[in-house]
Each structure stands twice: as structure tokens, then as C-alpha cells.
Protein backbone atom coordinates (compact mmCIF):
# COMPACT_ATOMS: atom_id res chain seq x y z
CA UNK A 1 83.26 82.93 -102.22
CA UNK A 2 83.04 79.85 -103.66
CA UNK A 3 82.22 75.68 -102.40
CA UNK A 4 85.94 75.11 -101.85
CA UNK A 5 86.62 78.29 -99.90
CA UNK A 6 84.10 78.04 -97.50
CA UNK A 7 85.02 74.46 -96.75
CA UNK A 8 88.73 76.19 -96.57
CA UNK A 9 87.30 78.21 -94.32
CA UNK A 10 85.47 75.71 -91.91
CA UNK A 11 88.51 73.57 -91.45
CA UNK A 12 90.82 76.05 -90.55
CA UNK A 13 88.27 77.25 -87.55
CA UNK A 14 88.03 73.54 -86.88
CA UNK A 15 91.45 73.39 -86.17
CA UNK A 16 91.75 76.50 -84.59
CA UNK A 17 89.21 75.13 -82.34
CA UNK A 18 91.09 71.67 -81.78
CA UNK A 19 94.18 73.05 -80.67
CA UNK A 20 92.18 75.36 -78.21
CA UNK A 21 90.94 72.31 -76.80
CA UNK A 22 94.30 70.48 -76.56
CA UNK A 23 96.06 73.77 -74.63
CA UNK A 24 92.72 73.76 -72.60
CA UNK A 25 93.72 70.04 -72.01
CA UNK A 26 96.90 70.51 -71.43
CA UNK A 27 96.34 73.08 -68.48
CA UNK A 28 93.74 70.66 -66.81
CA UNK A 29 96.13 68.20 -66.78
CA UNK A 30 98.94 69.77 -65.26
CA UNK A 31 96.35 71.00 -62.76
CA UNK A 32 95.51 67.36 -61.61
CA UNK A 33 99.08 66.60 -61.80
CA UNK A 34 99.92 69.79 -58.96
CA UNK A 35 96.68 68.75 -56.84
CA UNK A 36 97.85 65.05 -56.96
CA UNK A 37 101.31 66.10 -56.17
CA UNK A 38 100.09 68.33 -53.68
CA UNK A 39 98.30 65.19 -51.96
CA UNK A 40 100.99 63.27 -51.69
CA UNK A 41 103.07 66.16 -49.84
CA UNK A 42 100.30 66.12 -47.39
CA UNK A 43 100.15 62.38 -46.93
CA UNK A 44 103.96 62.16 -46.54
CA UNK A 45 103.76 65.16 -43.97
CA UNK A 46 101.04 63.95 -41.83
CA UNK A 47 103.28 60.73 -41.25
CA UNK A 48 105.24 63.14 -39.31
CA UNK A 49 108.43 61.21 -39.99
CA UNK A 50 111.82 62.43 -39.73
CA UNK A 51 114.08 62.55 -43.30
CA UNK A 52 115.99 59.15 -42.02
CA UNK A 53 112.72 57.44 -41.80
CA UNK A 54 110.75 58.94 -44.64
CA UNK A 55 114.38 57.79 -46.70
CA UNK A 56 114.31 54.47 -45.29
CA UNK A 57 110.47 53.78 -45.69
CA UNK A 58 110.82 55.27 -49.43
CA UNK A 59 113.49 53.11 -50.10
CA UNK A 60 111.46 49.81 -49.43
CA UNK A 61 112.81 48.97 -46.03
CA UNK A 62 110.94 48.35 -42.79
CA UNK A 63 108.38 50.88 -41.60
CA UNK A 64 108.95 52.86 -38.69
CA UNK A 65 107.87 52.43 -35.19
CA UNK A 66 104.99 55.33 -35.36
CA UNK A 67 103.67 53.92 -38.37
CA UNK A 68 103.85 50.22 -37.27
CA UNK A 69 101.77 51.39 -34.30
CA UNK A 70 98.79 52.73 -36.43
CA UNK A 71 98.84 49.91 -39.27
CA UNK A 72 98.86 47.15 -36.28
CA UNK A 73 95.60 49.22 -34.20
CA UNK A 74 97.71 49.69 -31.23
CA UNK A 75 98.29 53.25 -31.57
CA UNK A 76 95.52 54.47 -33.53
CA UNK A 77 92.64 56.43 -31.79
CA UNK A 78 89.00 55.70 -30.43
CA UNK A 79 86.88 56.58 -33.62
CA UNK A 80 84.27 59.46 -31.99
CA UNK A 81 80.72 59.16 -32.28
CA UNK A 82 78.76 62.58 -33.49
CA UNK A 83 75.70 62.11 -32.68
CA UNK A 84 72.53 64.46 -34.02
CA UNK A 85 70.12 66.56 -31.47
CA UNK A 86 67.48 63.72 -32.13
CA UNK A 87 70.30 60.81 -31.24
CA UNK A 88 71.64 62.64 -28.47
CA UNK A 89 68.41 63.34 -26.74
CA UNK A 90 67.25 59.89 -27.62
CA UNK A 91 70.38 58.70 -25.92
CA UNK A 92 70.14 60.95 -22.77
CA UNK A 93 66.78 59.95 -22.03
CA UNK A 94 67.60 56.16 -22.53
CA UNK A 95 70.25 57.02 -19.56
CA UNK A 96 69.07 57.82 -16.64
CA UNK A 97 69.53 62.01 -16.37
CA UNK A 98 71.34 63.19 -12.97
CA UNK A 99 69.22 65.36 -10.15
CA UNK A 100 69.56 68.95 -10.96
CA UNK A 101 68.95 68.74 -14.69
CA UNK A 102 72.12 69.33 -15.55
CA UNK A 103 71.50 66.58 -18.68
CA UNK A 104 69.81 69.40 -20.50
CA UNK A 105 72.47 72.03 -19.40
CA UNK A 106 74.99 70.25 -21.29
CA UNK A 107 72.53 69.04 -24.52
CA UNK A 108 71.94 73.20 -24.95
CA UNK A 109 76.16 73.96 -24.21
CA UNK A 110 76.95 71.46 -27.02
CA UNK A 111 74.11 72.76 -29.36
CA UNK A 112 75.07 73.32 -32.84
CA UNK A 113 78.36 71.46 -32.45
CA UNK A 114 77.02 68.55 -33.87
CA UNK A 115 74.07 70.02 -35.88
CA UNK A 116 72.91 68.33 -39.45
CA UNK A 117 73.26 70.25 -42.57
């Protein structure tokens, strides 16, 4: 085998090896384009909106009631504080515990519900 043939040789795995890549690409990139689609789908459905308002709001007009509510503040919820064991105890002995003990009743029920990784 001679210069020329092995340099033959080399390209053709090069681009053997380029369009592996570009199929390889070409899979990852329709897989990003399902996960982002599937995203959306999950967005849209937690707006829990009925066809005539996901329509309307998708066609630029006015936002519904429900979502007015949550953009303005007046619907949304409380955010809930987790606290850790260390916080929570902390906190229960800054309050003033009830007779009986029943403070540490409920810090040992709720154990592990709010645990750190």
C-alpha cells in the first residue's frame, strides 16, 4: 500500500466518522426538541385552562381570570417554610413549648419529612 492509499484510506474513515457524528447530532437534537415540547405541554396543562381560554390567551388577547389572579399575587399561595431538624428545634425552643411535652411529640411525628440530603 502505498502514501496515497493510506491517506485514501484515512479520509474515508474520517468521513465515515463525521457523518456518525452528524446522525448522533441529529438524534440529540430531536431529543431536546421532544423534551422542550414536552415542557411546554406541561406548562400549558398546569394553567388548567379550558380550550376557549387557552385559544383566546394563544391568540394574544386578554388573560383569563385564574391566571390574572396568580400574575397580580391575589390568588397565588403562602410560600411554605421547610425548615431542617436543627432550625426546627432552634425554633421550638425560641417558642415557648406547651405543658405535657407535646413540642417534642410532634418534632419526632414530623421526623424525616423535612430531613437534609
Amino acid at each position: 500500500m502505498n502514501k496515497l492509499e493510506k491517506i485514501e484510506l484515512e479520509a474515508k474513515k474520517a468521513h465515515e466518522k463525521i457523518e456518525a457524528m452528524q446522525t448522533l447530532l441529529r438524534e440529540i437534537e430531536a431529543q431536546r426538541s421532544e423534551q422542550e415540547n414536552l415542557q411546554i405541554i406541561q406548562q400549558v396543562r398546569a394553567l388548567k385552562l379550558t380550550r376557549d381560554e387557552l385559544y383566546t390567551f394563544l391568540s394574544g388577547g386578554a388573560l383569563p381570570a385564574s391566571l390574572l389572579e396568580h400574575v397580580n399575587g391575589a390568588g397565588a399561595p403562602e410560600p411554605e417554610t421547610i425548615f431542617s431538624r436543627k432550625e426546627k428545634k432552634r425554633r421550638d425552643k425560641s417558642n415557648a413549648a406547651p405543658p405535657g411535652g407535646n413540642a417534642e411529640k410532634l418534632d419526632n411525628e414530623s421526623e424525616g419529612a423535612n430531613d437534609e440530603v
